[in-house]
Protein backbone atom coordinates (compact mmCIF):
# COMPACT_ATOMS: atom_id res chain seq x y z
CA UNK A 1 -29.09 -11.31 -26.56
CA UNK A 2 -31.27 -14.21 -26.40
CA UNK A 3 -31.79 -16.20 -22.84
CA UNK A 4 -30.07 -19.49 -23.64
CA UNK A 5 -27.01 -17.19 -25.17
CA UNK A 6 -26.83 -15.01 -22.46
CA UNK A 7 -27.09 -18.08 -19.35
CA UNK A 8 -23.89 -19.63 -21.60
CA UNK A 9 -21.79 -16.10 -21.39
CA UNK A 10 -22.44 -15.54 -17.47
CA UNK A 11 -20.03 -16.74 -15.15
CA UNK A 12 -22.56 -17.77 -12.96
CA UNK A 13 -19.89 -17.87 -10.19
CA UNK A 14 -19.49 -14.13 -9.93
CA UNK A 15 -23.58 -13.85 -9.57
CA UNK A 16 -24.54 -16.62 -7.17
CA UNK A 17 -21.87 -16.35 -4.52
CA UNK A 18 -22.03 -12.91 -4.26
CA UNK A 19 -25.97 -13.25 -4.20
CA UNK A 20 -26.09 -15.54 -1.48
CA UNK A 21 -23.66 -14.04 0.77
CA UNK A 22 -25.46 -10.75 0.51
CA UNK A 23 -28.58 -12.69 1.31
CA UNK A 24 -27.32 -14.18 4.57
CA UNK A 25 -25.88 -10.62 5.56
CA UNK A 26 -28.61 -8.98 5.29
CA UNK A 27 -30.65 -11.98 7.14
CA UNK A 28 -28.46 -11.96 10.27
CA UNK A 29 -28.58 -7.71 10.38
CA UNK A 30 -32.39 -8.07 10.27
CA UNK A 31 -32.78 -10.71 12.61
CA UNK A 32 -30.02 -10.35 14.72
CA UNK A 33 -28.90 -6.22 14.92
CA UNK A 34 -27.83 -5.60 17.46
CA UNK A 35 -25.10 -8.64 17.53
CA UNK A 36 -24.27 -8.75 14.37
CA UNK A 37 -22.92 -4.85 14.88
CA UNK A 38 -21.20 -5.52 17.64
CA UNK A 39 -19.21 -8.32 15.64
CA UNK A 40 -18.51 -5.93 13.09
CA UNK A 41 -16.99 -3.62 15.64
CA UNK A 42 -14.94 -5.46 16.72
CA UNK A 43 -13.23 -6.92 13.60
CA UNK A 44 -13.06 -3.26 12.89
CA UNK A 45 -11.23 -2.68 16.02
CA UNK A 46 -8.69 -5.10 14.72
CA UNK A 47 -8.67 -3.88 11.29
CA UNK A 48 -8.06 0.00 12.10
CA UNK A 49 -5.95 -0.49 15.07
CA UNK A 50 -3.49 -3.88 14.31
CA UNK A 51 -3.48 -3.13 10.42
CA UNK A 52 -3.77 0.84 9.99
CA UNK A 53 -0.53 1.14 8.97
CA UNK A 54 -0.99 -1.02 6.40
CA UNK A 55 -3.49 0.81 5.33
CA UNK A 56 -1.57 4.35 5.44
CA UNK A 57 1.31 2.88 3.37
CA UNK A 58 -0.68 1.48 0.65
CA UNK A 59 -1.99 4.57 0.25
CA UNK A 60 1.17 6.13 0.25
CA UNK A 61 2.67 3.69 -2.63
CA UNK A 62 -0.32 4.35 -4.85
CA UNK A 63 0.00 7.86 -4.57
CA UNK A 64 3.37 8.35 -5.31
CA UNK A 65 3.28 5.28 -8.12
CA UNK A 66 0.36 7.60 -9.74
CA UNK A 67 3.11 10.57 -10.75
CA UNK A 68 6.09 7.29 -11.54
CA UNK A 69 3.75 6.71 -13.93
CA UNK A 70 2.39 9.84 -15.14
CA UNK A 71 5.92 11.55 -15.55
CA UNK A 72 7.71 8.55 -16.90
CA UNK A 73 8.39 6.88 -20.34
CA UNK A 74 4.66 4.99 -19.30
CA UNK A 75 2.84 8.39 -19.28
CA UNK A 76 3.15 8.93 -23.33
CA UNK A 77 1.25 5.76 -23.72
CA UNK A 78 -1.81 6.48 -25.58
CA UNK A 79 -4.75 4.61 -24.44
CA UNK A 80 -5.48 3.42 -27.90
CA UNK A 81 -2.91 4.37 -30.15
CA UNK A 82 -4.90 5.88 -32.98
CA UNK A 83 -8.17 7.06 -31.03
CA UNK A 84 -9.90 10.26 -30.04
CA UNK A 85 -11.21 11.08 -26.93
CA UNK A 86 -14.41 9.79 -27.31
CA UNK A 87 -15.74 12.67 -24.73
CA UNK A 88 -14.99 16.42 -24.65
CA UNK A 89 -13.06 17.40 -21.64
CA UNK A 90 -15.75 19.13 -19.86
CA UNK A 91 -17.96 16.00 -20.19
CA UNK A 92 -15.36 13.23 -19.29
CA UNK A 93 -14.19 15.54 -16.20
CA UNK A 94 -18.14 15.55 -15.02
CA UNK A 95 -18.34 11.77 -15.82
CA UNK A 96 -15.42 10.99 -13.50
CA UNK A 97 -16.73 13.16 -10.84
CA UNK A 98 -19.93 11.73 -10.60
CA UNK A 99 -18.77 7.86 -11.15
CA UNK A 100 -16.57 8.35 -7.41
CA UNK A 101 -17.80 9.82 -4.74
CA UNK A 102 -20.41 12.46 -5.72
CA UNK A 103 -23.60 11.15 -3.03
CA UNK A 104 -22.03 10.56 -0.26
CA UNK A 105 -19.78 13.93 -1.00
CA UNK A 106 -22.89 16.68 -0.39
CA UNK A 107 -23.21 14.93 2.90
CA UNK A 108 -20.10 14.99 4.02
CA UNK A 109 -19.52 18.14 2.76
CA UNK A 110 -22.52 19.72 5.16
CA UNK A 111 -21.45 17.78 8.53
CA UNK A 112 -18.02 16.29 8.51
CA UNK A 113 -16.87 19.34 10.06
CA UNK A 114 -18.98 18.75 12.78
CA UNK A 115 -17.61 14.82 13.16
CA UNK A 116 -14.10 16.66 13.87
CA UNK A 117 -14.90 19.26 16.00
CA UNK A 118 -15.75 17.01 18.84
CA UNK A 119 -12.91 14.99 18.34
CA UNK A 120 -10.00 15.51 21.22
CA UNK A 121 -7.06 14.89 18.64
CA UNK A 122 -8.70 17.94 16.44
CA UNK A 123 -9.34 19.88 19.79
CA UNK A 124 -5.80 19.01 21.11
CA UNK A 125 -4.68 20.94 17.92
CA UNK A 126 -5.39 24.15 19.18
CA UNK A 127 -7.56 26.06 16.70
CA UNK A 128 -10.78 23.27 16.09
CA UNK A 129 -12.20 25.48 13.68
CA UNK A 130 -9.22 25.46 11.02
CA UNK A 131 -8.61 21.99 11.66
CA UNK A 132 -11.77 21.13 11.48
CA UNK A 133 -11.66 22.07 7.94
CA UNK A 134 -8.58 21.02 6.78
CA UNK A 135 -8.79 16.83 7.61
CA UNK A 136 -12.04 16.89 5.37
CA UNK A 137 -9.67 18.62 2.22
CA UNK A 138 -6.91 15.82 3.23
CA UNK A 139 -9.46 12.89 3.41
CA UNK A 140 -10.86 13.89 0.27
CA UNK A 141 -7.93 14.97 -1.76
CA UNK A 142 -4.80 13.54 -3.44
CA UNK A 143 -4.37 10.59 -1.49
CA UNK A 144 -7.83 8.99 -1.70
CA UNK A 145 -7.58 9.66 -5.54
CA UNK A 146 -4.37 8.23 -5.68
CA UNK A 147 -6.00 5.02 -5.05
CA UNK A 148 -7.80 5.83 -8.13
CA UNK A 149 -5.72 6.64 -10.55
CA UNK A 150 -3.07 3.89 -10.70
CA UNK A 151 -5.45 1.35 -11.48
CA UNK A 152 -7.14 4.02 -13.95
CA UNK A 153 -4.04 3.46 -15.98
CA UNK A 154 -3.72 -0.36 -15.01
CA UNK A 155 -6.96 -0.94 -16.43
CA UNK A 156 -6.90 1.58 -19.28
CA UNK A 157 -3.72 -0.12 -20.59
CA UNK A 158 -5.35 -3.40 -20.71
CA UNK A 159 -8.56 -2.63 -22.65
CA UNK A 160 -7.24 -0.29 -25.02
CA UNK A 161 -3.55 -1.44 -25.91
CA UNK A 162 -3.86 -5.12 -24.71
CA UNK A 163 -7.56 -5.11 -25.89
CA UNK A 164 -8.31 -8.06 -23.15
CA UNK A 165 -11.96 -9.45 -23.56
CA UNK A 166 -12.38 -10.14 -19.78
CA UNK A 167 -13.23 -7.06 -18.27
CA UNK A 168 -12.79 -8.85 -14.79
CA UNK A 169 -10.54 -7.27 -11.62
CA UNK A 170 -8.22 -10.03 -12.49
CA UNK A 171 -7.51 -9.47 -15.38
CA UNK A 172 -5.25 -6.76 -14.47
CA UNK A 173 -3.19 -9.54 -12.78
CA UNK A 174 -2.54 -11.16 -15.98
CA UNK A 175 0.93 -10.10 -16.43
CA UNK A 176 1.93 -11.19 -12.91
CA UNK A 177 -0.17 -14.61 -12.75
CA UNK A 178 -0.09 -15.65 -16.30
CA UNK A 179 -2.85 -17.76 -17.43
CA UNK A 180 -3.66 -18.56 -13.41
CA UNK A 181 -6.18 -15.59 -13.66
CA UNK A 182 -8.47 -17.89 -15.96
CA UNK A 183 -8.43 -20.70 -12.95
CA UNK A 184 -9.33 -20.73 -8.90
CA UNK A 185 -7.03 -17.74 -8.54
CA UNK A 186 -9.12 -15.28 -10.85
CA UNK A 187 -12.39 -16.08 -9.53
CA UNK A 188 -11.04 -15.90 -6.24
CA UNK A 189 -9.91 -12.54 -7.13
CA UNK A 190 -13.18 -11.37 -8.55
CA UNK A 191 -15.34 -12.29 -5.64
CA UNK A 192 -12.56 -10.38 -3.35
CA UNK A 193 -13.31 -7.52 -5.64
CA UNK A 194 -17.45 -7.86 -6.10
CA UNK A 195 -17.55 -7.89 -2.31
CA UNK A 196 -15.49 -4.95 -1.54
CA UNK A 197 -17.76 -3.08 -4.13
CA UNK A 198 -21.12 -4.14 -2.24
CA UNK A 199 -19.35 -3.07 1.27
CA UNK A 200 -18.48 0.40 -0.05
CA UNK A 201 -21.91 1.03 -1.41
CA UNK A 202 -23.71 -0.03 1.44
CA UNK A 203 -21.42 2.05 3.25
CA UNK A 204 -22.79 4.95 0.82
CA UNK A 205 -26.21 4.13 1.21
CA UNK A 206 -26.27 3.53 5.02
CA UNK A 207 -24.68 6.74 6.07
CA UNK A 208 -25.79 9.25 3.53
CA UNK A 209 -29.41 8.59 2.63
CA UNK A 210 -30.53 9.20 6.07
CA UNK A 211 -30.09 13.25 5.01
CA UNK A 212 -32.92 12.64 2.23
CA UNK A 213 -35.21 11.60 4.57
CA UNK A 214 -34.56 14.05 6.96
CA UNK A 215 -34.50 16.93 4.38
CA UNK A 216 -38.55 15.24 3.18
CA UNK A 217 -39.47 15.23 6.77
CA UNK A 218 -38.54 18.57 7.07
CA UNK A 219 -40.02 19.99 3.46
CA UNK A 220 -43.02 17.35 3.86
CA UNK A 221 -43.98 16.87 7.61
CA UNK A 222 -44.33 13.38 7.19
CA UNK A 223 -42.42 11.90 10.33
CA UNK A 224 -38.18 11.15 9.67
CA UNK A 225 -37.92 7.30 10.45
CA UNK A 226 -36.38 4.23 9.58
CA UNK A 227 -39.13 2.95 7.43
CA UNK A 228 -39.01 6.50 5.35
CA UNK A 229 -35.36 5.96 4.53
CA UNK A 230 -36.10 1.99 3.23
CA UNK A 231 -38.29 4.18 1.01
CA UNK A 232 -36.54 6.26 -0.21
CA UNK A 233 -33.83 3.52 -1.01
CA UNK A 234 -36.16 1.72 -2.79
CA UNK A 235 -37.11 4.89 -4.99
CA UNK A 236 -33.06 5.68 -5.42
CA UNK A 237 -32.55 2.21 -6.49
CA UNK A 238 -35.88 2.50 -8.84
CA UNK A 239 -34.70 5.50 -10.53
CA UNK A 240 -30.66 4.39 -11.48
CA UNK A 241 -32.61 0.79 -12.35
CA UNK A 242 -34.06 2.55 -15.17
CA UNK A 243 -31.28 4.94 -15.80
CA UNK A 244 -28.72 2.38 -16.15
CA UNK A 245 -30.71 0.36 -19.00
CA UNK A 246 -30.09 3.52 -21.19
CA UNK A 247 -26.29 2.59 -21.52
CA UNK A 248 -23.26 5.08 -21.80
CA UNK A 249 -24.83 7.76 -23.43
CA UNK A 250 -27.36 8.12 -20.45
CA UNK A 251 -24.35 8.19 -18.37
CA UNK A 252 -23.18 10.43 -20.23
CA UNK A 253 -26.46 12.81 -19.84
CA UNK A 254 -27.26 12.11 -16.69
CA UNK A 255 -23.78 12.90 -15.42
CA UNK A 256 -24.58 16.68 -16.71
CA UNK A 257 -27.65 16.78 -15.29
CA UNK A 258 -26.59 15.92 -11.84
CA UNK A 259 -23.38 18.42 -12.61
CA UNK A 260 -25.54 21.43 -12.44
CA UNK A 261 -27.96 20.80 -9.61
CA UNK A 262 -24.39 20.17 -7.63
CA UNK A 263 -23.58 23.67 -9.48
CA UNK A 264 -26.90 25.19 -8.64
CA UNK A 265 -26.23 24.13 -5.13
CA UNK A 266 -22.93 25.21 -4.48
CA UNK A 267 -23.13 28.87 -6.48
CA UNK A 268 -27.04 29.09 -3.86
CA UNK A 269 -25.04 29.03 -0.43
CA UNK A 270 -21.89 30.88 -1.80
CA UNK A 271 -24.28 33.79 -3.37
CA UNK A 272 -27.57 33.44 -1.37
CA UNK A 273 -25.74 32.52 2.58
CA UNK A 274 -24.10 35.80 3.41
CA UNK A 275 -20.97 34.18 4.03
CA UNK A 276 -18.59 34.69 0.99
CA UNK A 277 -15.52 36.23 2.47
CA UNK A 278 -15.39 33.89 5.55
CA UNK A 279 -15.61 30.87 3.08
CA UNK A 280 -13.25 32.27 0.76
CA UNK A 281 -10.90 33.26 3.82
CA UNK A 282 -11.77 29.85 5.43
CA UNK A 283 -10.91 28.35 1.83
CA UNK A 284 -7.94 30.00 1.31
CA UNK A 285 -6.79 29.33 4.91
CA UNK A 286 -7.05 25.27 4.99
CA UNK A 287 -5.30 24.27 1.47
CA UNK A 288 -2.14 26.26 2.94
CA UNK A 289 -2.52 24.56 6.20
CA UNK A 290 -3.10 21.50 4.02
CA UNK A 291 -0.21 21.91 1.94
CA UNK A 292 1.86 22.95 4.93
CA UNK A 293 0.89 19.52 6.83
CA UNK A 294 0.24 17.38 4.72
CA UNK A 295 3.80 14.94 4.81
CA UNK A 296 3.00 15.11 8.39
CA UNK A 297 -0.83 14.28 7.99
CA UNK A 298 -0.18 11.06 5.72
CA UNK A 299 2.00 9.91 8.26
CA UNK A 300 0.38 10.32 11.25
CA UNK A 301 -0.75 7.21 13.35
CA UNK A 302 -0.35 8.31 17.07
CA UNK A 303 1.38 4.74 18.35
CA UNK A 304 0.73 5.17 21.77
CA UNK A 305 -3.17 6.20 21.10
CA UNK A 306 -3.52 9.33 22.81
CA UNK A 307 -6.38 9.54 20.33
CA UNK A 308 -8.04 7.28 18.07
CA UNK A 309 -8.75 9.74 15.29
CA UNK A 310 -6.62 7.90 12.79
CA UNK A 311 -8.10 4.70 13.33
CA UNK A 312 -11.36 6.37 13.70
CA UNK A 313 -11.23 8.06 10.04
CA UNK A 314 -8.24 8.38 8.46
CA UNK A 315 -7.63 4.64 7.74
CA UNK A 316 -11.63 4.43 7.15
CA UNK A 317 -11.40 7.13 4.13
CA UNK A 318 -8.01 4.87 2.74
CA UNK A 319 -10.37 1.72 2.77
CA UNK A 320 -13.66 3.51 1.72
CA UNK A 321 -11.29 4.26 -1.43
CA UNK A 322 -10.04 0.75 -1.78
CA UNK A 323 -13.53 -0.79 -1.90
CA UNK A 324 -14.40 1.88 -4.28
CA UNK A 325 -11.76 1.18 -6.48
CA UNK A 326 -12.89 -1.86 -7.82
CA UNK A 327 -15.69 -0.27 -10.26
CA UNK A 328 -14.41 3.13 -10.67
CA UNK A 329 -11.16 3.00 -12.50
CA UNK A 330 -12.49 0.61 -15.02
CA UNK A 331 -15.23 3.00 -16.08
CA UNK A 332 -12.67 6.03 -15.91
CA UNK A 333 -10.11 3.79 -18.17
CA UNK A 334 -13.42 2.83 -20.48
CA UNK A 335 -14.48 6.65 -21.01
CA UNK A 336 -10.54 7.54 -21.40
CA UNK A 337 -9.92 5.82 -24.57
CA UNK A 338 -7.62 8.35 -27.18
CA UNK A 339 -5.71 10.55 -23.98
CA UNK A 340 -2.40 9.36 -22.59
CA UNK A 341 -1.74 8.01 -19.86
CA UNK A 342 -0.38 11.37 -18.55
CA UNK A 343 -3.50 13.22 -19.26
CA UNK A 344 -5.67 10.41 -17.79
CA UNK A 345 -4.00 10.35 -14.46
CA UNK A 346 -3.59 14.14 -14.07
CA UNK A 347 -6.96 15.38 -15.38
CA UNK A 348 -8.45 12.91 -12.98
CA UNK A 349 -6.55 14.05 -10.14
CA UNK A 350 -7.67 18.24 -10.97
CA UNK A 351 -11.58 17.27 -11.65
CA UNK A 352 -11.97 15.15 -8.93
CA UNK A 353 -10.24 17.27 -6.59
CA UNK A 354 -11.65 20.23 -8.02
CA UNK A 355 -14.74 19.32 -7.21
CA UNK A 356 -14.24 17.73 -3.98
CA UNK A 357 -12.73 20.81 -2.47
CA UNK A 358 -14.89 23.24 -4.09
CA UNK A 359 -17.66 20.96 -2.16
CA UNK A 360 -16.33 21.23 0.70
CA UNK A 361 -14.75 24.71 0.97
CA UNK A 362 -18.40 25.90 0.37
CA UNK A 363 -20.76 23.92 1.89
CA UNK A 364 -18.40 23.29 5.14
CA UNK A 365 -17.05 26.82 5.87
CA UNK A 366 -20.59 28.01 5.54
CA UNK A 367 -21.75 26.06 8.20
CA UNK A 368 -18.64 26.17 9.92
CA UNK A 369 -19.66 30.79 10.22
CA UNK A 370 -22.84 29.49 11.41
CA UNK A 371 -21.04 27.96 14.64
CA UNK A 372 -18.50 30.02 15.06
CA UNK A 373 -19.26 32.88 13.99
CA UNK A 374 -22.64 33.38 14.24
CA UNK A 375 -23.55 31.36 17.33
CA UNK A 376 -25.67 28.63 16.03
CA UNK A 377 -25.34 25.99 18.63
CA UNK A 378 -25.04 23.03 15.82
CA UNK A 379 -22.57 21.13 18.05
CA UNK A 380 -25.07 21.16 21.01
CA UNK A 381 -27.45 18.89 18.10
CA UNK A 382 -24.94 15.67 17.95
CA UNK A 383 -23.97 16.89 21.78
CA UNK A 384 -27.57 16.69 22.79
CA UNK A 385 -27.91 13.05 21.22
CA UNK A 386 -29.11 14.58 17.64
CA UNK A 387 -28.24 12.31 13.92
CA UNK A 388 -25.64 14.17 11.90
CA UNK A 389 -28.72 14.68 9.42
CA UNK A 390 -29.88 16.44 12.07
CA UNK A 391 -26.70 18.46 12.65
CA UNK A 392 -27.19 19.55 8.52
CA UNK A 393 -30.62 20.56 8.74
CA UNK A 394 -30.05 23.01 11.47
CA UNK A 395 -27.09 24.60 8.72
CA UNK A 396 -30.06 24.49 6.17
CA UNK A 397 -32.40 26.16 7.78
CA UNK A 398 -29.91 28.88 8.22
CA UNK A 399 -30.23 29.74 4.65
CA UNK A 400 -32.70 32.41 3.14
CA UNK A 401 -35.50 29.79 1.42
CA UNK A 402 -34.33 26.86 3.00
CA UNK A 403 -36.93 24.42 1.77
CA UNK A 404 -35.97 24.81 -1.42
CA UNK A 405 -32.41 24.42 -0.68
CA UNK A 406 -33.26 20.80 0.98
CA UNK A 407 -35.34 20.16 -2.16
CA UNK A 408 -32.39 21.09 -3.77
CA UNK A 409 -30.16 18.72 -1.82
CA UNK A 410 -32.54 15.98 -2.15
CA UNK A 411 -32.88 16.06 -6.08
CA UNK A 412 -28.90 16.43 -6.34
CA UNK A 413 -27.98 13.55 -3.98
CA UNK A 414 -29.87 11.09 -6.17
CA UNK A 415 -29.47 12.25 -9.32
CA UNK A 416 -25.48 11.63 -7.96
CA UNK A 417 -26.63 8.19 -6.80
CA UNK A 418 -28.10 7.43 -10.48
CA UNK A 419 -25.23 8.19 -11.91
CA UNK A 420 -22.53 6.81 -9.75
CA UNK A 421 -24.39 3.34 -9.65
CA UNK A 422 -25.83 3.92 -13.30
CA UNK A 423 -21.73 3.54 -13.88
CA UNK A 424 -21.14 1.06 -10.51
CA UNK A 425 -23.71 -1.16 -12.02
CA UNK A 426 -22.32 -1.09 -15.92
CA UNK A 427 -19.03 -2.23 -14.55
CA UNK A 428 -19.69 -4.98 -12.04
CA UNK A 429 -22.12 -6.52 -15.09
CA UNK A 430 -19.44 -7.05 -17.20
CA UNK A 431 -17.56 -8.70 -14.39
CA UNK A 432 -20.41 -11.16 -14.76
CA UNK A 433 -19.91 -12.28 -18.66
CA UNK A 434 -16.61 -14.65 -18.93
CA UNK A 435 -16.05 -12.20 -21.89
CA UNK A 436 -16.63 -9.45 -23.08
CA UNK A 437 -15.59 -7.21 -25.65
CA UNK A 438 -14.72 -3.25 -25.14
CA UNK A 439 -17.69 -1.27 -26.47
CA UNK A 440 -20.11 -4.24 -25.79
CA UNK A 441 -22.45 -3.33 -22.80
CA UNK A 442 -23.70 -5.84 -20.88
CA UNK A 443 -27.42 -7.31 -21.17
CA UNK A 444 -30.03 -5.38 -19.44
CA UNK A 445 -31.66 -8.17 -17.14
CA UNK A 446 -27.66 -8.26 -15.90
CA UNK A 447 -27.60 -4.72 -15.05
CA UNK A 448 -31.08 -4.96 -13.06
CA UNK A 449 -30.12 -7.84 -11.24
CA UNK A 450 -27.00 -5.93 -10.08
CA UNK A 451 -28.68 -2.92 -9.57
CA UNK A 452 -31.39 -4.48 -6.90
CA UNK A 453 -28.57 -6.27 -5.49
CA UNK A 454 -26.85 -3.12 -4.48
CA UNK A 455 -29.46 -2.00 -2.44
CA UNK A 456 -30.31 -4.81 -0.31
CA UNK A 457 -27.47 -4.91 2.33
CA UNK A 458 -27.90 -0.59 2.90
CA UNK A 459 -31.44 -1.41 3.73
CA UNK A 460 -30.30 -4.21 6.29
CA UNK A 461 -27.78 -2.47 7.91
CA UNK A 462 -30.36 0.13 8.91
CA UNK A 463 -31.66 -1.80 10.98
CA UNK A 464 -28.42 -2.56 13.34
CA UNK A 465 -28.55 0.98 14.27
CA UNK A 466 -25.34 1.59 14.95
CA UNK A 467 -23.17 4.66 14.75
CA UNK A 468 -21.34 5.95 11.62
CA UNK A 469 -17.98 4.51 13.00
CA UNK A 470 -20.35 0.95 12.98
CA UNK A 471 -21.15 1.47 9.73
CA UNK A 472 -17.91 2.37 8.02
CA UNK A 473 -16.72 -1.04 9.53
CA UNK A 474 -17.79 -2.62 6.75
CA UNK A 475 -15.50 -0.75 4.10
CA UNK A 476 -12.53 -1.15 6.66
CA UNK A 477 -13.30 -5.07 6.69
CA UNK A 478 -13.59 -5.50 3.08
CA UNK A 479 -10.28 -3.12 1.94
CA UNK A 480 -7.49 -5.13 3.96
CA UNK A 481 -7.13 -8.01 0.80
CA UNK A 482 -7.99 -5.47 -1.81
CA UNK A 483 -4.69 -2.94 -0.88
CA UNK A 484 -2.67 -6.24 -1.78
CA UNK A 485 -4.58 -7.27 -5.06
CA UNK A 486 -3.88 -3.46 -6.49
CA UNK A 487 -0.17 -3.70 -5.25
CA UNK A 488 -0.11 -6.57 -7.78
CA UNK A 489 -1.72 -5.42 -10.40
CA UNK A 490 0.44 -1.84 -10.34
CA UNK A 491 3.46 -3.93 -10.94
CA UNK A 492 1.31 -6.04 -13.62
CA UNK A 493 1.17 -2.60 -15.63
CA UNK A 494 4.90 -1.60 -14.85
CA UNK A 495 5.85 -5.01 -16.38
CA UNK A 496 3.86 -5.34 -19.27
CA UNK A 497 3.83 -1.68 -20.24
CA UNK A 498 7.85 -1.89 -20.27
CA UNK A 499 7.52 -4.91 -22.82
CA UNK A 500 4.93 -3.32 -24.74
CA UNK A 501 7.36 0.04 -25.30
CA UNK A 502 10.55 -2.68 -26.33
CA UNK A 503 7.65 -3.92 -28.43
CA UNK A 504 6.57 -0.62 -30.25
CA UNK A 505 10.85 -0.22 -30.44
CA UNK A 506 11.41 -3.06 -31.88
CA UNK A 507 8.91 -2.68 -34.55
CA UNK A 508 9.28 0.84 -35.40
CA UNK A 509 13.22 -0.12 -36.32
């Protein structure tokens, strides 16, 4: 597309604001750290400990909308009524793994265990290390993808049957706001949903590169610092810059690729770490616990805060979804064209649980025998004032050849950040057109611009040096208005799929 066409099908509004409040952000973090943390803190505080039960209910009503529609009359709807999957299964389940949470996910999966074990609501439990690794299988499972799938068939719905040209976050309010969502209340909308986006990948950046740098220090001897992680941002953001002008189909590729290094990884500790039966026992162990608990784990907020574990993370991994949700689901519902809605909402569910667990079940329960079984003092490291990068390079180093393993880890975690934001940055470009057609990708100089973008508030918030509760704040701020926006738009789809079926009735008699 030429220049002078392509500055006429921007809506510039969705680029500038966006721009310039990620600009000042990042100004008052690098000038100002250590107050600018503190404020976001504290609206945290608020957030997490006024509002958390807003945040658990939500949750709750997207989850159990997800199986309304996936077992009702809506679920037969085919998302384009005479397509083919345009992807074989195998592929599309990869694809939606690695457009969610795939980076941040290897991290996790290595230390959250150790982020529970010193908590006093975990310890108050009785047996830290089963619960210890059964919250990370209940963060990470149904409910967070819950949040996922309804708007996967909100948003599948209206490309493929309504065929809508705006592939904007308010669009999905259409049926619900009428012709409103082409006014003030659209764009208003939007730049609710472009912000949440940026929080939840800075989020991502902040709290989970800081293991690729300390996995190069390690493998390299060059010296773990602050300065080393801005680099290896840069490089990150360098390397999905030029994977994301390569369209779909290097999705597509890419999303493979980074498939079998997370493979590679997984089958190394479970084959290599000497720990199979306690991590299949271990495995085994937590889903029943998890399936056991788990009306009483969505429901738990502790009122008179004996603890603030809740507040702490369960309400953070409800709003980490939210902001996440804004990209996600749209490239899910793009990639989903010629399956029902049924098969959409269920096959994401058992891929991107699959995965998560499997993540999680091996990676934590093997250093979970290191502690407990074995002795390894890898408490004493966060104890002792150490950086839960830290924490996972002591469990590394555990492992027979464990330079190659953090080689390993390195080369998987960003060839999962290329393709997450490869797919992060195709969908928040086509928020930028005022239209836009499905199967028309957006320009390339739009997909760089968005792609720099995303990395420029991660490398500002490094510098406020807070802790990971600090930096979650951010996704906790930016989820509150987003958990209402997605309550519309479900009933959007419940009301316009209805008339759509009388439609189909009416003109097949």
């Amino acid at each position: 597309m030429k220049l002078k066409e392509l500055k006429k099908s921007i809506d510039w509004c969705i680029i500038i604001i966006p721009f310039l409040g990620i600009v000042s952000l990042c100004t008052l973090f690098i000038l100002k750290p250590e107050e600018s943390g503190e404020i976001l803190t504290k609206i945290r505080y608020f957030f997490s400990n006024d509002c958390g039960v807003y945040y658990l209910l939500v949750t709750l009503a997207f989850f159990i909308c997800s199986f309304v529609m996936a077992f009702s009359k809506y679920g037969k709807i085919k998302l384009g009524e005479n397509a083919k999957p345009e992807y074989p299964t195998v592929i599309w389940g990869m694809m939606i793994f690695n457009s969610t949470f795939a980076a941040d996910l290897i991290f996790y999966s290595l230390s959250e265990w150790t982020m529970y074990a010193t908590e006093p609501h975990v310890q108050n439990l009785g047996d830290v290390q089963k619960w210890s690794a059964v919250y990370p299988l209940f963060h990470w499972g149904p409910l967070s993808w819950g949040v996922y799938v309804v708007l996967i068939a909100a948003f599948g719905f209206m490309l493929h049957i309504r065929k809508r040209d705006k592939q904007k976050f308010s669009e999905g309010l259409r049926p619900v706001l009428g012709n409103k969502v082409d006014g003030p209340a659209g764009k208003i909308v939007d730049l609710f949903a472009v912000f949440a986006l940026l929080a939840g990948t800075s989020a991502t950046f902040s709290i989970a590169t800081p293991l690729i740098s300390a996995a190069i220090s390690k493998v390299t001897g060059i010296p773990n610092s602050r300065q080393l992680t801005i680099v290896i941002l840069i490089f990150v953001a360098a390397v999905y810059t030029m994977t994301v002008l390569f369209g779909m189909k290097g999705i597509a590729k890419l999303a493979s690729y980074s498939s079998y290094f997370f493979i590679a990884l997984l089958a190394g500790v479970f084959f290599l770490g000497g720990e199979m039966r306690f991590i299949l026992e271990s495995g085994v162990t937590s889903l029943g616990t998890l399936g056991q608990n788990f009306i009483s784990l969505s429901t738990f907020i502790d009122p008179l805060r004996k603890t603030t574990f809740a507040q702490d993370w369960t309400f953070f991994y409800w709003s980490y979804a939210l902001t996440w949700c804004i990209a996600t689901p749209f490239f899910i519902a793009t990639i989903s064209k010629g399956r029902t809605i049924k098969n959409t909402i269920l096959g994401t569910y058992f891929w991107g649980i699959a995965a998560s667990f499997t993540s999680f079940i091996v990676l934590g329960n093997y250093g979970m025998a290191q502690q407990f079984k074995n002795g390894v003092d890898i408490l004493g490291v966060i104890q002792n004032g150490g950086s839960y990068p830290d924490t996972v390079m002591k469990i590394v180093e555990t492992l027979p050849m464990s330079k190659i393993f953090m080689i390993l880890i390195c080369i998987t975690m960003i060839s999962f950040y290329s393709t997450t934001f490869d797919a992060l940055t195709m969908v928040v470009s086509s928020y930028s057109y005022k239209k836009l057609k499905i199967g028309d990708e957006p320009d390339k100089k739009v997909r760089v611009f968005w792609a720099v973008l995303f990395i420029l508030l991660p490398i500002a918030l490094l510098f406020s040096e807070k802790t990971i509760h600090a930096l979650q704040s951010i996704s906790v701020i930016a989820a509150l208005p987003i958990g209402i926006i997605v309550l519309l738009i479900i009933y959007g789809f419940f009301k316009d799929a209805k008339k759509y079926l009388t439609e189909k009735e009416h003109h097949e008699s």
